[in-house]
Protein backbone atom coordinates (compact mmCIF):
# COMPACT_ATOMS: atom_id res chain seq x y z
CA UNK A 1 -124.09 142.13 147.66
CA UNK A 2 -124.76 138.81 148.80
CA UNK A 3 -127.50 136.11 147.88
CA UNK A 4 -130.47 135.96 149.91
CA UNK A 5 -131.39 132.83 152.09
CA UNK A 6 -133.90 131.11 149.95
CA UNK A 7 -136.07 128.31 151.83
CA UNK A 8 -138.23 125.85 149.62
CA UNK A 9 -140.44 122.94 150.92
CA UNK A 10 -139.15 119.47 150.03
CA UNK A 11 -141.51 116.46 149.35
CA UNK A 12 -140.08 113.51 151.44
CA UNK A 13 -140.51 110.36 149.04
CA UNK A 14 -142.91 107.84 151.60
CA UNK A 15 -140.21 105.21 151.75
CA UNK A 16 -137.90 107.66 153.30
CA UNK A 17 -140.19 109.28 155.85
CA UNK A 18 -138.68 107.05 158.56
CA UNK A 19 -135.74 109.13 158.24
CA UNK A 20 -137.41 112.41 158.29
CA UNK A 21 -139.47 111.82 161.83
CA UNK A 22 -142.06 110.59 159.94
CA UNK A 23 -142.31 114.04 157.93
CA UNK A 24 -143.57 114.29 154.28
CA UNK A 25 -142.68 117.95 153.58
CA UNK A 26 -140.16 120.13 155.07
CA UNK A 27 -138.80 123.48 154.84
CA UNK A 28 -134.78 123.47 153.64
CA UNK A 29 -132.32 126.42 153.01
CA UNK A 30 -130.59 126.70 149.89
CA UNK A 31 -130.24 128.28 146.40
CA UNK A 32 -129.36 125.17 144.78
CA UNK A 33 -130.67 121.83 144.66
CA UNK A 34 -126.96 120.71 146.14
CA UNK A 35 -127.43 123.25 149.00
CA UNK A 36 -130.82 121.71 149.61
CA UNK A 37 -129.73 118.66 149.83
CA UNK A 38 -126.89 118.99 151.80
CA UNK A 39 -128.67 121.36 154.45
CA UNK A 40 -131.32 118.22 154.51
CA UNK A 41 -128.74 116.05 155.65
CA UNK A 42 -127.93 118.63 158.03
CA UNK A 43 -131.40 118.04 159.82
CA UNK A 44 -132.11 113.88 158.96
CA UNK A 45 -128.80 112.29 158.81
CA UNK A 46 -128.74 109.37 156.43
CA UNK A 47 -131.35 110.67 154.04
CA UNK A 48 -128.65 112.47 151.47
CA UNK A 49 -127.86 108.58 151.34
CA UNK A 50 -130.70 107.36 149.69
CA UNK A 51 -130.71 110.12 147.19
CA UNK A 52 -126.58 111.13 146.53
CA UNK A 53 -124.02 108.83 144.76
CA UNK A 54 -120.97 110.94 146.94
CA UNK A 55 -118.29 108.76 144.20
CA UNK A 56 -120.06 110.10 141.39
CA UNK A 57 -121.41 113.29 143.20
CA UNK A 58 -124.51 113.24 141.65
CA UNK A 59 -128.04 112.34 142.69
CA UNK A 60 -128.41 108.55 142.34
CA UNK A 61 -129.17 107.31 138.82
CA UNK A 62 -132.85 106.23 140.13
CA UNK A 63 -133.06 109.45 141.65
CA UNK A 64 -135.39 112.69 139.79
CA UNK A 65 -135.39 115.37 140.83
CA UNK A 66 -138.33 117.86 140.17
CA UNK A 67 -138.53 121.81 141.26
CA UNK A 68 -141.38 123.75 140.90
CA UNK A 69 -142.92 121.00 138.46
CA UNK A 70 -140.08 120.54 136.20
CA UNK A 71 -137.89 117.62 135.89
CA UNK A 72 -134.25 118.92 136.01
CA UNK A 73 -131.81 118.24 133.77
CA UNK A 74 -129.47 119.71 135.69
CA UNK A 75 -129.87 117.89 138.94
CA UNK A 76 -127.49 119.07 142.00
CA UNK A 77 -126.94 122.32 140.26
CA UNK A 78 -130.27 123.37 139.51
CA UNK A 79 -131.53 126.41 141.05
CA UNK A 80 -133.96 126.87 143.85
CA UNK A 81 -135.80 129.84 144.20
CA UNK A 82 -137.53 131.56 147.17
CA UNK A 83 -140.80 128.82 147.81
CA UNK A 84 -139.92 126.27 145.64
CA UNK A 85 -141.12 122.84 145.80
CA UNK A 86 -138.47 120.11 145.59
CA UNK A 87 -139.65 116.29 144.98
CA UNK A 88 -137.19 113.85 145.31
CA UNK A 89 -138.77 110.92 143.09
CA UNK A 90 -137.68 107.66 142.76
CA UNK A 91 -137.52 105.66 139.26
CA UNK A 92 -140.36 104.28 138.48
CA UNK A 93 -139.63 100.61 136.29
CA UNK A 94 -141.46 98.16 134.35
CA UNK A 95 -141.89 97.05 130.80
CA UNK A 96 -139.34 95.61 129.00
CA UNK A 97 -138.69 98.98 127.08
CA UNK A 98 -139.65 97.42 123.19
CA UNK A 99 -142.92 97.07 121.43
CA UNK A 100 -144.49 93.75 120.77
CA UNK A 101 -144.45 92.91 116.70
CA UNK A 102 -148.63 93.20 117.05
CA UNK A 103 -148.25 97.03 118.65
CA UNK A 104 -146.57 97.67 115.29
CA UNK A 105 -148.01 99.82 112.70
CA UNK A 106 -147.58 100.28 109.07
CA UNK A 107 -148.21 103.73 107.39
CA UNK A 108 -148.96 104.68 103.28
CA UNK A 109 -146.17 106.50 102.02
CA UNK A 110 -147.97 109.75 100.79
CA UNK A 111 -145.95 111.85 97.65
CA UNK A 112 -145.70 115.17 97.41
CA UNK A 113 -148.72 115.37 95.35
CA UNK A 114 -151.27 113.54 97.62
CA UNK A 115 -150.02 115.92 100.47
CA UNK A 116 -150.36 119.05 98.13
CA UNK A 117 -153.93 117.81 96.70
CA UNK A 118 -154.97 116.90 100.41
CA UNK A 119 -153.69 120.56 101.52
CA UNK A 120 -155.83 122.43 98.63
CA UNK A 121 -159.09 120.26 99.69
CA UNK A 122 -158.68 120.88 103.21
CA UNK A 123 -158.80 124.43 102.61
């Protein structure tokens, strides 16, 4: 028995609208997140572009991909169900990724027995 044709919406990031006639959401075959994007190139060529690394044949590293709310960890092979949504989100950067030495914050190491008396008074 064969699949059935599954169609979900995909979110058009608003940088790449041009590319979609100006479109922010629009309805794509597939029952994987590679099917959906190949059958998007398929109706705006050059978007799979901004969004595919074809030596790596992955979604770009700047790329995320959510479905249905949930970042995927599996990217191109993540399944797409009948009415998913698909948002193609591009990296967000900033910050230099490390804590200045004044965000830093020492903590009391607590034995065994603080926790334990703490526990039985909290009771």
């Amino acid at each position: 028995m064969g699949e059935s044709i599954r169609m979900a919406e995909v979110w058009i990031p608003p940088m790449m609208q041009s590319l979609s006639d100006g479109k922010g959401r629009v309805k794509v075959t597939g029952s994987t997140v590679r099917q959906i994007l190949n059958n998007l190139e398929s109706l705006y060529p050059g978007l799979k572009a901004h969004l595919y690394d074809e030596e790596a044949d992955r979604l770009k590293p700047q790329i995320a991909v959510v479905v249905d709310g949930d970042v995927s960890q599996l990217g191109l092979l993540e399944r797409v169900e009948e009415g998913s949504e698909i948002h193609f989100l591009p990296a967000i950067g900033g910050g230099s990724g490390s804590f200045p030495r004044s965000a830093e914050v020492s903590l009391p190491i607590l034995g065994n027995d603080v926790l334990i008396e703490r526990d039985i008074l909290d009771d």
